[in-house]
N, C-alpha and C. Protein backbone atom coordinates (compact mmCIF):
# COMPACT_ATOMS: atom_id res chain seq x y z
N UNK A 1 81.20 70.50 107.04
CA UNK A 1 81.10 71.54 108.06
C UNK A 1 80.00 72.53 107.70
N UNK A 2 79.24 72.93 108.61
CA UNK A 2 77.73 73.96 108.38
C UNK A 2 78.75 74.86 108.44
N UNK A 3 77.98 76.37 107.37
CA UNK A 3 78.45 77.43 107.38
C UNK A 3 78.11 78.13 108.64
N UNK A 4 79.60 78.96 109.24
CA UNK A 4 79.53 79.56 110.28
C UNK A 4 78.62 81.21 110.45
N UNK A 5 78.29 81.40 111.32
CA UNK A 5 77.68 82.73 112.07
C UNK A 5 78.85 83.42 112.32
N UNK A 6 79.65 84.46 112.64
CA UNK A 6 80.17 84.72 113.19
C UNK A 6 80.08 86.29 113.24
N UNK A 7 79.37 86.69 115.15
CA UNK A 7 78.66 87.68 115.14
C UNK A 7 80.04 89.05 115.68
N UNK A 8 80.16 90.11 114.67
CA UNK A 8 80.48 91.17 114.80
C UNK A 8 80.49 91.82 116.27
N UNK A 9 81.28 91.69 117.60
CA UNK A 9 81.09 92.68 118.77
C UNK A 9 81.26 93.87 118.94
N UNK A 10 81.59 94.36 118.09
CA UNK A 10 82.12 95.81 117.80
C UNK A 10 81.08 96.50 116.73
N UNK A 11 79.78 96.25 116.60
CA UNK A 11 78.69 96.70 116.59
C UNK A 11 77.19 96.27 117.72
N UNK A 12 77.53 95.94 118.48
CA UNK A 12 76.69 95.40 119.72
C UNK A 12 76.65 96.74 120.21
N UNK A 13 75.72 96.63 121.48
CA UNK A 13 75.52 97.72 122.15
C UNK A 13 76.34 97.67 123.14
N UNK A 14 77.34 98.22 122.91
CA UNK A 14 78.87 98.49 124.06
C UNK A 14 78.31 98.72 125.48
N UNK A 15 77.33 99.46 125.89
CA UNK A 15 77.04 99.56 127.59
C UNK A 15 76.21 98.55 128.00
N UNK A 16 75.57 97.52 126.98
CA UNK A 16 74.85 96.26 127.43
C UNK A 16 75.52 94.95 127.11
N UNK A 17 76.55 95.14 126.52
CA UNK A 17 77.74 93.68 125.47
C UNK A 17 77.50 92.53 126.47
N UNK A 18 77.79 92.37 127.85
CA UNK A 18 77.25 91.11 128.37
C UNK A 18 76.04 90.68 128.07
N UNK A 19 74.90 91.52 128.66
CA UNK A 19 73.60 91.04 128.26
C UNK A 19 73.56 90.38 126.48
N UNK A 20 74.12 91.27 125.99
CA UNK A 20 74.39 90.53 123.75
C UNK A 20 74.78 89.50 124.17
N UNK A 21 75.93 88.96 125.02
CA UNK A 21 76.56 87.85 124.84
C UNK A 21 75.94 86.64 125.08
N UNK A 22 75.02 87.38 126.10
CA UNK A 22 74.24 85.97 126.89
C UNK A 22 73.60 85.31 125.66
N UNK A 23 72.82 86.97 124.73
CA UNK A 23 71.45 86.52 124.03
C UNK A 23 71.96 85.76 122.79
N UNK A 24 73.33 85.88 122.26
CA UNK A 24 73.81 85.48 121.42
C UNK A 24 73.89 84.23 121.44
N UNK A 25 74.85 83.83 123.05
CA UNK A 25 74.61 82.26 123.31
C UNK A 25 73.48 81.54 123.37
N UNK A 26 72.46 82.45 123.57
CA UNK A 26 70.88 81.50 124.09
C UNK A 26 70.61 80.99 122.29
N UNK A 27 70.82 82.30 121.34
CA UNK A 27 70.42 82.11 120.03
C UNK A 27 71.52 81.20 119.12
N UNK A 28 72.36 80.48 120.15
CA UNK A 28 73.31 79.67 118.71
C UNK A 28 74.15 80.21 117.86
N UNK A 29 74.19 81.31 118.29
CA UNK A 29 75.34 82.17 117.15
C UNK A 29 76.92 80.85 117.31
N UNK A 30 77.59 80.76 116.14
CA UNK A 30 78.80 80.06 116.26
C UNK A 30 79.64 80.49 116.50
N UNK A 31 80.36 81.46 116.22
CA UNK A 31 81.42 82.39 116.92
C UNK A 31 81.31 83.94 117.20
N UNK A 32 81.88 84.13 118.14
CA UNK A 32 81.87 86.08 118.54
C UNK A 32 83.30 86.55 117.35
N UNK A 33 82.83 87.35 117.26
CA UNK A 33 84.65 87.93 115.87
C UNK A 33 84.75 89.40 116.78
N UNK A 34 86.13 89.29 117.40
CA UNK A 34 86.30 90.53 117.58
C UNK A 34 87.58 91.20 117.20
N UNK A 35 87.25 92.56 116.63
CA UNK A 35 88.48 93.14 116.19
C UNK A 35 88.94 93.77 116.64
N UNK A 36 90.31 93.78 116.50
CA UNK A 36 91.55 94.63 117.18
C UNK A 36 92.16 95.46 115.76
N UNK A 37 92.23 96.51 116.41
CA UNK A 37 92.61 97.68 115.44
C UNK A 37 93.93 97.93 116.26
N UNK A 38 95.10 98.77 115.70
CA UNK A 38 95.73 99.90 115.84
C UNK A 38 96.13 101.24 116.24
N UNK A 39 95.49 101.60 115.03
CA UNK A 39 95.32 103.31 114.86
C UNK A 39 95.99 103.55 113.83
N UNK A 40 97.52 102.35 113.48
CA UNK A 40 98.17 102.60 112.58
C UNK A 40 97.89 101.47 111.27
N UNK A 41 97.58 100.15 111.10
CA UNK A 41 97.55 99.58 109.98
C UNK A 41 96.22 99.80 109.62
N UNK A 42 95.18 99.96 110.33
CA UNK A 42 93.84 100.84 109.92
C UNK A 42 93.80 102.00 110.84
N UNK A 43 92.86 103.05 110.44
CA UNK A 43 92.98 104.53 111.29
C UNK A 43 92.41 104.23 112.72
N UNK A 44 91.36 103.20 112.86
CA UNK A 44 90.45 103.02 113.92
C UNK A 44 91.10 102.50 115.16
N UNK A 45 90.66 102.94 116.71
CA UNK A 45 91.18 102.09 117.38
C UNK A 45 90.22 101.24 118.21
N UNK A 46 90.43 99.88 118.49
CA UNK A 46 89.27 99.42 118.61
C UNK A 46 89.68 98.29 120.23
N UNK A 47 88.97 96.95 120.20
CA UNK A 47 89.45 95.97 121.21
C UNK A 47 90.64 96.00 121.47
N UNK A 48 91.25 95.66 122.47
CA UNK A 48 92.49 94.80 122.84
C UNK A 48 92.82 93.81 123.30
N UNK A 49 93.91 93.63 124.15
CA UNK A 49 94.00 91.91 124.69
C UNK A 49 93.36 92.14 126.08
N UNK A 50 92.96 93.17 127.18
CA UNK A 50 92.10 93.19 128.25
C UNK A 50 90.88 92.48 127.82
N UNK A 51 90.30 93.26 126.51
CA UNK A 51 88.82 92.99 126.32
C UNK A 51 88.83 91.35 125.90
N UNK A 52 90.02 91.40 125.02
CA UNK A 52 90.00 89.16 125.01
C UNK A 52 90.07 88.46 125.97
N UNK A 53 90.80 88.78 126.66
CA UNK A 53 90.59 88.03 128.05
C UNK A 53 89.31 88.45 129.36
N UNK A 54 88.46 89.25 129.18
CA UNK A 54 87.06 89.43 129.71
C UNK A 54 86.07 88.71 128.60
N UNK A 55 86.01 88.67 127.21
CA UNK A 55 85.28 87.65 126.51
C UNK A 55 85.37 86.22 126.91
N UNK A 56 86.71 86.10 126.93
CA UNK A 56 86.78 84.77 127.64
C UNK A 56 86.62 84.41 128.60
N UNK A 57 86.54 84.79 129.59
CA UNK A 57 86.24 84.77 130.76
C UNK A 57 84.59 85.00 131.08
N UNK A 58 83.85 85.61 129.69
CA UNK A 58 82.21 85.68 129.84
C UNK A 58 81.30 84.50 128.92
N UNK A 59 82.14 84.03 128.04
CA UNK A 59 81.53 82.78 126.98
C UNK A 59 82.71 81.74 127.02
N UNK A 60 82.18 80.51 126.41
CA UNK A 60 82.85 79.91 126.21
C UNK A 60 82.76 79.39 124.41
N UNK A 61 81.90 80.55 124.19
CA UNK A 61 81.78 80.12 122.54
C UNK A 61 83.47 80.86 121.66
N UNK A 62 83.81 79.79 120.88
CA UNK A 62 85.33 80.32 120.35
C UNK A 62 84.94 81.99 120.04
N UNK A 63 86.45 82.61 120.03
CA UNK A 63 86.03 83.51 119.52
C UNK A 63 86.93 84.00 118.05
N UNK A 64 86.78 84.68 116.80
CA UNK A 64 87.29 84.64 116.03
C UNK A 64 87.93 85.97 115.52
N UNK A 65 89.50 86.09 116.31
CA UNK A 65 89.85 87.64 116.29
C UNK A 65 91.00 88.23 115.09
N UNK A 66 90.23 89.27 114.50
CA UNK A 66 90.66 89.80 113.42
C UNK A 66 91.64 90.75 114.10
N UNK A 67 92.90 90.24 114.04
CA UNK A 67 93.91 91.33 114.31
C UNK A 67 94.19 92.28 112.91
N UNK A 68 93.65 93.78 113.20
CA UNK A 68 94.11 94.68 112.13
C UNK A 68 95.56 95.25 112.60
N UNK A 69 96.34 94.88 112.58
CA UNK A 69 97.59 95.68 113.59
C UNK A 69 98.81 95.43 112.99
N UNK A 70 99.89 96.26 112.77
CA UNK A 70 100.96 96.34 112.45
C UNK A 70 102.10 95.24 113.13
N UNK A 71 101.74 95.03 114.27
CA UNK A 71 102.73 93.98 114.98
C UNK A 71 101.66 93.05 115.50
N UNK A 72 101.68 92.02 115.03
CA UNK A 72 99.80 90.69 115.44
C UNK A 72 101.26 89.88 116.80
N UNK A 73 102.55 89.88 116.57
CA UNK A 73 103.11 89.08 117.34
C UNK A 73 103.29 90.04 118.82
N UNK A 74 103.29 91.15 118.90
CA UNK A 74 103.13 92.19 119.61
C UNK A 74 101.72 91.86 120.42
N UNK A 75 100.58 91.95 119.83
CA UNK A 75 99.35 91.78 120.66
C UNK A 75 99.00 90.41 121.12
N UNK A 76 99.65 89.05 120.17
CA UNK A 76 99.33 87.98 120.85
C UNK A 76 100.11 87.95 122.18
N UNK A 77 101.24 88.49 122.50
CA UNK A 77 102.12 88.27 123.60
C UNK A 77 100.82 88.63 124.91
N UNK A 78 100.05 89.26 124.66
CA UNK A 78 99.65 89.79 125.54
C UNK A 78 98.12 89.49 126.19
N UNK A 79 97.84 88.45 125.70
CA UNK A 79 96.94 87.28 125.98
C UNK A 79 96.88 85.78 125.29
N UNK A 80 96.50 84.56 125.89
CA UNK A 80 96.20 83.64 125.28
C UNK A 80 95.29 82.90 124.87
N UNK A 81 95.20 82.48 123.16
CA UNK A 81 94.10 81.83 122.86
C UNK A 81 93.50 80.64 123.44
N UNK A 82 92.54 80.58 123.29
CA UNK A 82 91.56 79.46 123.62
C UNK A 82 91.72 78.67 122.79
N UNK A 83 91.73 76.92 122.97
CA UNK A 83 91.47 76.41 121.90
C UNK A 83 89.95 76.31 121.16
N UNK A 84 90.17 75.94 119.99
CA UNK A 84 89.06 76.23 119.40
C UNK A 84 88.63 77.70 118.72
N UNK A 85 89.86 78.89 119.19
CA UNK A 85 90.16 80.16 118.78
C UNK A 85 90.11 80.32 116.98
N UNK A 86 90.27 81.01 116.55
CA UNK A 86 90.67 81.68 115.38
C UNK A 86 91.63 83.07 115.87
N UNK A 87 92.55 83.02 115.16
CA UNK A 87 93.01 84.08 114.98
C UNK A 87 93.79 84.15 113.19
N UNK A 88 93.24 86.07 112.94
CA UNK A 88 93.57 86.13 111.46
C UNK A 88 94.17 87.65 111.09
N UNK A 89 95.19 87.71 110.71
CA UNK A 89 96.03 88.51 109.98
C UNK A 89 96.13 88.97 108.99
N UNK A 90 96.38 90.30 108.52
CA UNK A 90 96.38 90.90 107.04
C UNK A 90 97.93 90.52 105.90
N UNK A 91 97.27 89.82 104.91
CA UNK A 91 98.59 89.33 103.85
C UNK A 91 99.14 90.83 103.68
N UNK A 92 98.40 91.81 103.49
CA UNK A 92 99.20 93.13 102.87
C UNK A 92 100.58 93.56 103.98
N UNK A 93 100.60 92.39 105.31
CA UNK A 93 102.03 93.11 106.10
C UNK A 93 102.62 92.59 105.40
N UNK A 94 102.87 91.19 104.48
CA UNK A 94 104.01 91.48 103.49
C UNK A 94 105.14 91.13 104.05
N UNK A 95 104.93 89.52 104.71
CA UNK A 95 106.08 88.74 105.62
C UNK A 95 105.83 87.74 105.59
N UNK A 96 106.82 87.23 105.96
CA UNK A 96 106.35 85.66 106.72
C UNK A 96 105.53 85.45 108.02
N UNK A 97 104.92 84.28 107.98
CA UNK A 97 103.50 83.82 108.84
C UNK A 97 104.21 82.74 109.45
N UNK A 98 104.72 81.80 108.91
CA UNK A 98 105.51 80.81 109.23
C UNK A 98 105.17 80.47 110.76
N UNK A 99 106.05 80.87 111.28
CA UNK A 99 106.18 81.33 113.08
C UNK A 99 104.40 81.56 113.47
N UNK A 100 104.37 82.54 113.21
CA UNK A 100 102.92 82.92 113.74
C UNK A 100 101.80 81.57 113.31
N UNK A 101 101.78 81.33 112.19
CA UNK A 101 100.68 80.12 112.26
C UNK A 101 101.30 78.90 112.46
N UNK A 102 102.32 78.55 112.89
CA UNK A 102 102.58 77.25 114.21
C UNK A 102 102.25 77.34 115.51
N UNK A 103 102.26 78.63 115.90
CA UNK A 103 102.11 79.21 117.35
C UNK A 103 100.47 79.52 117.44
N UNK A 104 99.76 79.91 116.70
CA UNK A 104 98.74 79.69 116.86
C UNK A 104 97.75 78.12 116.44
N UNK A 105 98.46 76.92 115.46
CA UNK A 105 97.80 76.17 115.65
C UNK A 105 97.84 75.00 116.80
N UNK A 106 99.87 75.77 117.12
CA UNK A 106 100.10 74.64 117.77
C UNK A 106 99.00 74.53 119.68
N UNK A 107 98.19 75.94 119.37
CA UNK A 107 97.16 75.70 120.74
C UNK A 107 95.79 75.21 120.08
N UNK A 108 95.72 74.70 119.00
CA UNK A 108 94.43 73.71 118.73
C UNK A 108 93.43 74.95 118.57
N UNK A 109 94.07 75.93 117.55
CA UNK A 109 93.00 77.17 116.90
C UNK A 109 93.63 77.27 115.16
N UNK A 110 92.63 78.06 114.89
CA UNK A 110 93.06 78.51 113.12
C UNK A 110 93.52 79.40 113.23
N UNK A 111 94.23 79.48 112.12
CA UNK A 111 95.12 80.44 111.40
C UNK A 111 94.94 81.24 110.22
N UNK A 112 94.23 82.76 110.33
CA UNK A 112 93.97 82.96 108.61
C UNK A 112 94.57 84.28 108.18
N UNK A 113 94.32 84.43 106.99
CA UNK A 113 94.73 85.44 106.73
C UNK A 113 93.50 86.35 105.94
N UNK A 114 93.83 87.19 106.10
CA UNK A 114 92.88 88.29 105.43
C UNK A 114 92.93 89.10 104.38
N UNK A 115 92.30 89.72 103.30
CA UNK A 115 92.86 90.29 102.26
C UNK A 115 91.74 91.50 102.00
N UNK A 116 92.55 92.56 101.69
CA UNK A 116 91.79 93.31 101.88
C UNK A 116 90.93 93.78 100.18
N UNK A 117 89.93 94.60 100.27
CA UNK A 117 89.46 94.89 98.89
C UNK A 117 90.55 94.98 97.49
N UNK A 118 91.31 96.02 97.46
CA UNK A 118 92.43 95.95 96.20
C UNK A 118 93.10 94.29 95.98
N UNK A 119 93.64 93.82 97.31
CA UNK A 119 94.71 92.89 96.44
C UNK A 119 94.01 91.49 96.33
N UNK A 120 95.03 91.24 95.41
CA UNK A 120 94.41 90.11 94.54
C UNK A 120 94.28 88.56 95.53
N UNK A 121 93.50 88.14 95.32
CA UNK A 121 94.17 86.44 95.91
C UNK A 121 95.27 86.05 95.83
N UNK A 122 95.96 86.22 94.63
CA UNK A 122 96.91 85.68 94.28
C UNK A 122 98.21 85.75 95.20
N UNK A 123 97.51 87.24 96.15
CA UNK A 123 98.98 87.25 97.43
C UNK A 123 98.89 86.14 98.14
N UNK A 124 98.49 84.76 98.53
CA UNK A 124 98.10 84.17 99.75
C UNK A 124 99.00 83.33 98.94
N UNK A 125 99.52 83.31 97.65
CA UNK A 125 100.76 81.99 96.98
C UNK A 125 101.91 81.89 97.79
N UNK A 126 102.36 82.74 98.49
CA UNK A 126 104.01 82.57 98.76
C UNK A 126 103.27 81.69 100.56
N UNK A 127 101.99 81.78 101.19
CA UNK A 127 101.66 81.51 102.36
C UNK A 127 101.09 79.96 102.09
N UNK A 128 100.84 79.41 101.09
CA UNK A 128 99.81 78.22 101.21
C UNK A 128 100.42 77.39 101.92
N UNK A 129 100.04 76.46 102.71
CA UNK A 129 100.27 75.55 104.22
C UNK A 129 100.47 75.93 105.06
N UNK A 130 99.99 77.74 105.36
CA UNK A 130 100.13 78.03 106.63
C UNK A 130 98.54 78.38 107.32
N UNK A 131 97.23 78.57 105.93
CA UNK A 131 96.56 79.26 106.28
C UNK A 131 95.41 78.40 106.39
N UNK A 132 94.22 78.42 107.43
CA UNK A 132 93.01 77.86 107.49
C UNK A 132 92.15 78.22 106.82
N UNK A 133 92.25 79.54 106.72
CA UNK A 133 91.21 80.19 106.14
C UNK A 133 91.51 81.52 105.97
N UNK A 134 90.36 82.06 104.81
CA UNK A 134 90.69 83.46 104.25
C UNK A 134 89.52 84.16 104.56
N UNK A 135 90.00 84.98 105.27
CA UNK A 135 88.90 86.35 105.48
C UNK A 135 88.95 87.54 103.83
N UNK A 136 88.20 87.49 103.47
CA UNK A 136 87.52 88.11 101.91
C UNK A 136 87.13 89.60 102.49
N UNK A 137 87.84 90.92 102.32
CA UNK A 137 87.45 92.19 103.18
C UNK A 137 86.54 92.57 102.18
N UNK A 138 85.10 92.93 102.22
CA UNK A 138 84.20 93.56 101.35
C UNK A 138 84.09 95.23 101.23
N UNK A 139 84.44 95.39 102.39
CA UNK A 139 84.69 97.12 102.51
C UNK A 139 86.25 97.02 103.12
N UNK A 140 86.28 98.80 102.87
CA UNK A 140 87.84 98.72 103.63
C UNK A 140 87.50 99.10 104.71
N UNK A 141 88.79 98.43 105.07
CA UNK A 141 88.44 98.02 107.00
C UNK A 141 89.01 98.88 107.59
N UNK A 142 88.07 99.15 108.89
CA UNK A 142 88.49 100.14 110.32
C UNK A 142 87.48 100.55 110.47
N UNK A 143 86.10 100.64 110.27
CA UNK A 143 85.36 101.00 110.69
C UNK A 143 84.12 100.56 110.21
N UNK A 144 83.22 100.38 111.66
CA UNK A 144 81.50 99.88 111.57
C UNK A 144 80.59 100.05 110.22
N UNK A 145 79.55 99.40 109.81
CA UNK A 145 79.44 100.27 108.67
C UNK A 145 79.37 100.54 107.59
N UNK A 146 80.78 100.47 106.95
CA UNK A 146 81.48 100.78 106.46
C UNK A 146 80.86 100.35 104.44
N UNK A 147 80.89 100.96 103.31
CA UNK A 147 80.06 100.78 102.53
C UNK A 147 80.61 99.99 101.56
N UNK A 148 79.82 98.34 100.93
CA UNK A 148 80.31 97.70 100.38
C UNK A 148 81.18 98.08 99.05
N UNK A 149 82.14 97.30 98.72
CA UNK A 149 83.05 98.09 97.58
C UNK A 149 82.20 97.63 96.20
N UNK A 150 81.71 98.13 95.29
CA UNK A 150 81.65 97.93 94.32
C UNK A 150 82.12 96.64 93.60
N UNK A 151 81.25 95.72 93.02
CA UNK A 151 81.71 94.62 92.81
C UNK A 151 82.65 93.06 93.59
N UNK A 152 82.36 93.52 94.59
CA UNK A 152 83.53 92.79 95.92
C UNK A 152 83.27 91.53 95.67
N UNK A 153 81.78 90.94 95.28
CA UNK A 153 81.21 90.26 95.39
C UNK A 153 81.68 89.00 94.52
N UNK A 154 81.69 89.58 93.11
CA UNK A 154 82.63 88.40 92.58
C UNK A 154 84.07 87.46 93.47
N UNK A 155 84.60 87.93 93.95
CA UNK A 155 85.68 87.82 94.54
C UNK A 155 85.77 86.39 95.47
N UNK A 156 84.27 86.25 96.20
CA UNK A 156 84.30 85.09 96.57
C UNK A 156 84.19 83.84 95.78
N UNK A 157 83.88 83.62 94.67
CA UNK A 157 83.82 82.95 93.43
C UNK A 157 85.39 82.68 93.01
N UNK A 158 85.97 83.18 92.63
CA UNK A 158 87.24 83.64 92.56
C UNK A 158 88.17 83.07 93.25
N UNK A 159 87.76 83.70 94.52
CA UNK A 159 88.63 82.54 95.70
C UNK A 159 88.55 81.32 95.80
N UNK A 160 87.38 81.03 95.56
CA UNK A 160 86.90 79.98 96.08
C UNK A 160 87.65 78.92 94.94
N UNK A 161 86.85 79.14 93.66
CA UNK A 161 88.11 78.85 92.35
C UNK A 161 89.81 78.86 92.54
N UNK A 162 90.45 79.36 92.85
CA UNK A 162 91.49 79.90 93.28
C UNK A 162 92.05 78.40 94.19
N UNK A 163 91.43 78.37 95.35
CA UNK A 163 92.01 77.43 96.27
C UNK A 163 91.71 76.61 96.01
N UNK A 164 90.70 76.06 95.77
CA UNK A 164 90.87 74.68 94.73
C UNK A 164 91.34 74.20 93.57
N UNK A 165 91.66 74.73 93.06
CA UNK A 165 92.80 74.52 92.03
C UNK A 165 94.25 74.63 92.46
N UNK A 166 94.43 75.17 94.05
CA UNK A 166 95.59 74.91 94.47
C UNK A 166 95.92 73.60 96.05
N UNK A 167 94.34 72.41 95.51
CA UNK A 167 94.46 71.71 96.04
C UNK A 167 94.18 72.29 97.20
N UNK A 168 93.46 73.33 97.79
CA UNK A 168 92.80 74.07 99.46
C UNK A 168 91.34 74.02 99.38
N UNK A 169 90.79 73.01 99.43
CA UNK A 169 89.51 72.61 99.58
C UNK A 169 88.86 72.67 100.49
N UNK A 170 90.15 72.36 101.59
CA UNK A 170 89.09 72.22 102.72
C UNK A 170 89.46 74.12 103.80
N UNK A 171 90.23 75.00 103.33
CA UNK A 171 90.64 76.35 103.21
C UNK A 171 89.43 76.82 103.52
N UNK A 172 88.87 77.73 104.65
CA UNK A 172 87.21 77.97 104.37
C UNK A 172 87.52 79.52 104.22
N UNK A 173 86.67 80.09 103.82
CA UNK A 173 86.40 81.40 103.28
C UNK A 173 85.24 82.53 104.46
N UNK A 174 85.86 83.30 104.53
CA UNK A 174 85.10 84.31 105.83
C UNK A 174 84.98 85.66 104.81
N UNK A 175 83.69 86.12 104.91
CA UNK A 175 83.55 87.32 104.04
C UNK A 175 82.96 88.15 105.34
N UNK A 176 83.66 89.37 105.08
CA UNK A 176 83.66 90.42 106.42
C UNK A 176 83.02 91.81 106.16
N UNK A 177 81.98 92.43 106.24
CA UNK A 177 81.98 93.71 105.87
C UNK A 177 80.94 93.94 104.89
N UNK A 178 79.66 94.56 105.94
CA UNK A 178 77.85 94.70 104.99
C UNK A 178 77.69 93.75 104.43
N UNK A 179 77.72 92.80 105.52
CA UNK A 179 77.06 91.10 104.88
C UNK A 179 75.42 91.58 105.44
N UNK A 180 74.60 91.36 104.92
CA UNK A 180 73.71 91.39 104.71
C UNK A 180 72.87 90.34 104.45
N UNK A 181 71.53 89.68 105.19
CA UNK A 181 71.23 88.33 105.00
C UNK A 181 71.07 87.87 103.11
N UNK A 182 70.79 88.81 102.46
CA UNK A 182 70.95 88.85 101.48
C UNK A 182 72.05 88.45 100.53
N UNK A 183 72.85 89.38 101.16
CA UNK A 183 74.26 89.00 100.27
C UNK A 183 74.64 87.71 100.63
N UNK A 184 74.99 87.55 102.14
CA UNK A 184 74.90 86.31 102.57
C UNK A 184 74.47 85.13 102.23
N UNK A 185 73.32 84.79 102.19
CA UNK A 185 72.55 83.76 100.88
C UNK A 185 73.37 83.72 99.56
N UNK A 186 73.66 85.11 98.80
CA UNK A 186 74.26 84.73 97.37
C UNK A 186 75.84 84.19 97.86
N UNK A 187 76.60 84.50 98.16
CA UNK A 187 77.57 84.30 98.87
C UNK A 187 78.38 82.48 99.34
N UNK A 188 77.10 82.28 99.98
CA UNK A 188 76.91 80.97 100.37
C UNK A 188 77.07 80.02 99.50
N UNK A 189 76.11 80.69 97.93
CA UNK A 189 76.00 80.04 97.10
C UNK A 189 77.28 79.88 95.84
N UNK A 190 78.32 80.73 96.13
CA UNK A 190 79.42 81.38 95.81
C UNK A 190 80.78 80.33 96.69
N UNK A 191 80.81 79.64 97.63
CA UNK A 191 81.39 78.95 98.01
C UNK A 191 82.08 79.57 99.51
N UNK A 192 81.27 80.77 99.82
CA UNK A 192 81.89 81.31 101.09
C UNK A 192 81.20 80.51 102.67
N UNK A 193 81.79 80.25 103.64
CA UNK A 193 81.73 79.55 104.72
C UNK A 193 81.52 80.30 106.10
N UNK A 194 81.97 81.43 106.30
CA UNK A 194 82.18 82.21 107.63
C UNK A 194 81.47 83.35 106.93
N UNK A 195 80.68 83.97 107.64
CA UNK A 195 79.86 85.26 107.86
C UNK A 195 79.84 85.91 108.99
N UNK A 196 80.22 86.97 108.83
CA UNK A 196 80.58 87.86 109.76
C UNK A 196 79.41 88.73 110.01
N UNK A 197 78.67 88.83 110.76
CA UNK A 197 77.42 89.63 111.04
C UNK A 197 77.65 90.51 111.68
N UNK A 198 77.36 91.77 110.77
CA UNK A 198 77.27 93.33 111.61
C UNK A 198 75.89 94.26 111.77
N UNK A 199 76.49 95.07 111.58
CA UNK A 199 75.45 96.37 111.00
C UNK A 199 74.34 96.12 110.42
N UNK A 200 74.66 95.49 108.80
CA UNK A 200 73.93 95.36 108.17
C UNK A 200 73.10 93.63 108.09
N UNK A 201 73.62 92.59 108.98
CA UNK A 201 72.93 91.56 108.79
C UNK A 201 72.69 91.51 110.04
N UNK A 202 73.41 91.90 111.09
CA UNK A 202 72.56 90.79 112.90
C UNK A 202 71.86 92.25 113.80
N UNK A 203 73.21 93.30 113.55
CA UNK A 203 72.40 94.35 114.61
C UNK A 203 71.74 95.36 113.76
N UNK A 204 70.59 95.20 112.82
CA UNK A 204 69.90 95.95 112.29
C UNK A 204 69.14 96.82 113.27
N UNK A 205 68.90 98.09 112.33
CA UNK A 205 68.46 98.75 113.47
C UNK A 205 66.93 98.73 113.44
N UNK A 206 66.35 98.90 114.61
CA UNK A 206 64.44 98.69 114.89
C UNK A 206 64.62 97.45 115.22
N UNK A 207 65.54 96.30 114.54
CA UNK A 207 64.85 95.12 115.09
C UNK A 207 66.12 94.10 115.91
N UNK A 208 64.90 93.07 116.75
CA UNK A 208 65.93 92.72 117.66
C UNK A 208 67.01 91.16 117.32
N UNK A 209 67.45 91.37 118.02
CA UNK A 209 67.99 89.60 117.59
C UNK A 209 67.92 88.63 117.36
N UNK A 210 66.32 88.57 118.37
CA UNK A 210 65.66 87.19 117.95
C UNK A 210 64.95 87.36 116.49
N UNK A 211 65.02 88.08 115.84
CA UNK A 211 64.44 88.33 114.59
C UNK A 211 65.24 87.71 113.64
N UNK A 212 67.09 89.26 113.70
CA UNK A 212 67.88 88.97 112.44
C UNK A 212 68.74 87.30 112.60
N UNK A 213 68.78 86.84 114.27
CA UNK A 213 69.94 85.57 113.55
C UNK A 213 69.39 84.87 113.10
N UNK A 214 68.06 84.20 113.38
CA UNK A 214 66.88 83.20 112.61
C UNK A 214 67.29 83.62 111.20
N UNK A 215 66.83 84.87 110.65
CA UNK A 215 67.42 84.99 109.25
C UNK A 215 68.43 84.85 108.48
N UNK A 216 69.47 85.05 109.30
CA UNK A 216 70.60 85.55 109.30
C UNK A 216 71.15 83.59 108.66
N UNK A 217 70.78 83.32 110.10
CA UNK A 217 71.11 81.51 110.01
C UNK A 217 70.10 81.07 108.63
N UNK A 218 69.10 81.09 108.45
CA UNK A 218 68.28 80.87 107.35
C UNK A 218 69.06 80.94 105.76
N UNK A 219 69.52 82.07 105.83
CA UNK A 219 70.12 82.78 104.56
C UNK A 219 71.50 81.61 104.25
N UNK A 220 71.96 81.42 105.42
CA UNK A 220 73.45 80.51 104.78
C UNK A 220 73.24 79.49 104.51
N UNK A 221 72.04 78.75 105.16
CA UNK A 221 71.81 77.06 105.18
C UNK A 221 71.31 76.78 104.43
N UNK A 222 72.84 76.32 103.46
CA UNK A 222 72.29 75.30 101.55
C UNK A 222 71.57 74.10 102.04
């Protein structure tokens, strides 16, 4: 499997986001990632299930949605995935997934989970056979931006180590947060698979799109 694109909407230009979407599709981006916030499991409040069901209804490229939210069974009620979807959840709620990742694979999408900067990999042990993939948080999450943590970087190494030794090989790895075509490239080389393009790697500022995804795509392709 080629390492994925997966472009950040919640740094796009919010009063032009169709026109992004088009240009995104013209440029090959592999998936849109959009996040849903709270207010309460991160401070930010962000997408909801209106805005998922107008994405869908404007692309047909999957889209890959980071539920940050205290109740993820609460917001799925309230639209449905696409197949070919992602949807991914934070290990720190500190439950069972069980339920939730049958119900989301059983519509022919992934299932992941996410971990944020502090905790260890080692939380995703009590979940293994439920998860597709691990979203790797590089900053703490809720907001655009947001400044890489100190050392985060090892971590994909780590993981990557980690699930293969627990027999999850084919488990892909999404690193979220001031990916940077830069980091991105080392990253790649680190065993990570999904890139999340924001701020700092697709919507740079001065320059336009047709610039950063060429790079952007450049930087991952071993």
């Amino acid at each position: 499997m080629k390492n994925i694109i997966s472009v950040s909407v919640m740094c796009s230009d919010l009063m032009n986001l169709g026109a992004d979407i088009d240009l995104l599709n013209e440029l090959g981006v592999d998936w849109l990632h959009v996040d849903v916030m709270d207010g309460h499991f991160v401070p930010n409040l962000t997408f909801g299930p209106d805005f998922i069901k107008a994405m869908h209804s404007r692309t047909s490229q999957p889209l890959d949605i980071h539920l940050m939210v205290t109740d993820p069974e609460l917001v799925l009620s309230r639209f449905e995935l696409r197949e070919g979807d992602s949807l991914t959840v934070h290990v720190e709620l500190d439950r069972s997934f069980e339920e939730l990742s049958k119900r989301v694979r059983g519509q022919g999408c992934r299932f992941g989970l996410a971990v944020n900067p502090e905790t260890p990999v080692e939380a995703l042990e009590r979940h293994i056979g439920l998860f597709d993939s691990v979203t790797l948080m590089l900053v703490h999450p809720g907001y655009a931006g947001a400044k890489l943590v100190d050392g985060i970087l090892d971590k994909v190494s780590v993981t990557r180590k980690w699930l293969d030794s627990k027999g999850l090989s084919n488990v892909l790895i999404s690193v979220d947060g001031s990916v940077s075509a830069e980091r991105a490239e080392l990253m790649a080389g680190m065993g990570a698979n999904i890139f999340v393009g924001g701020t700092a790697g697709i919507y740079r500022k001065g320059m336009d799109l047709r610039e950063t995804i060429p790079t952007f795509r450049k930087a991952i392709s071993l």
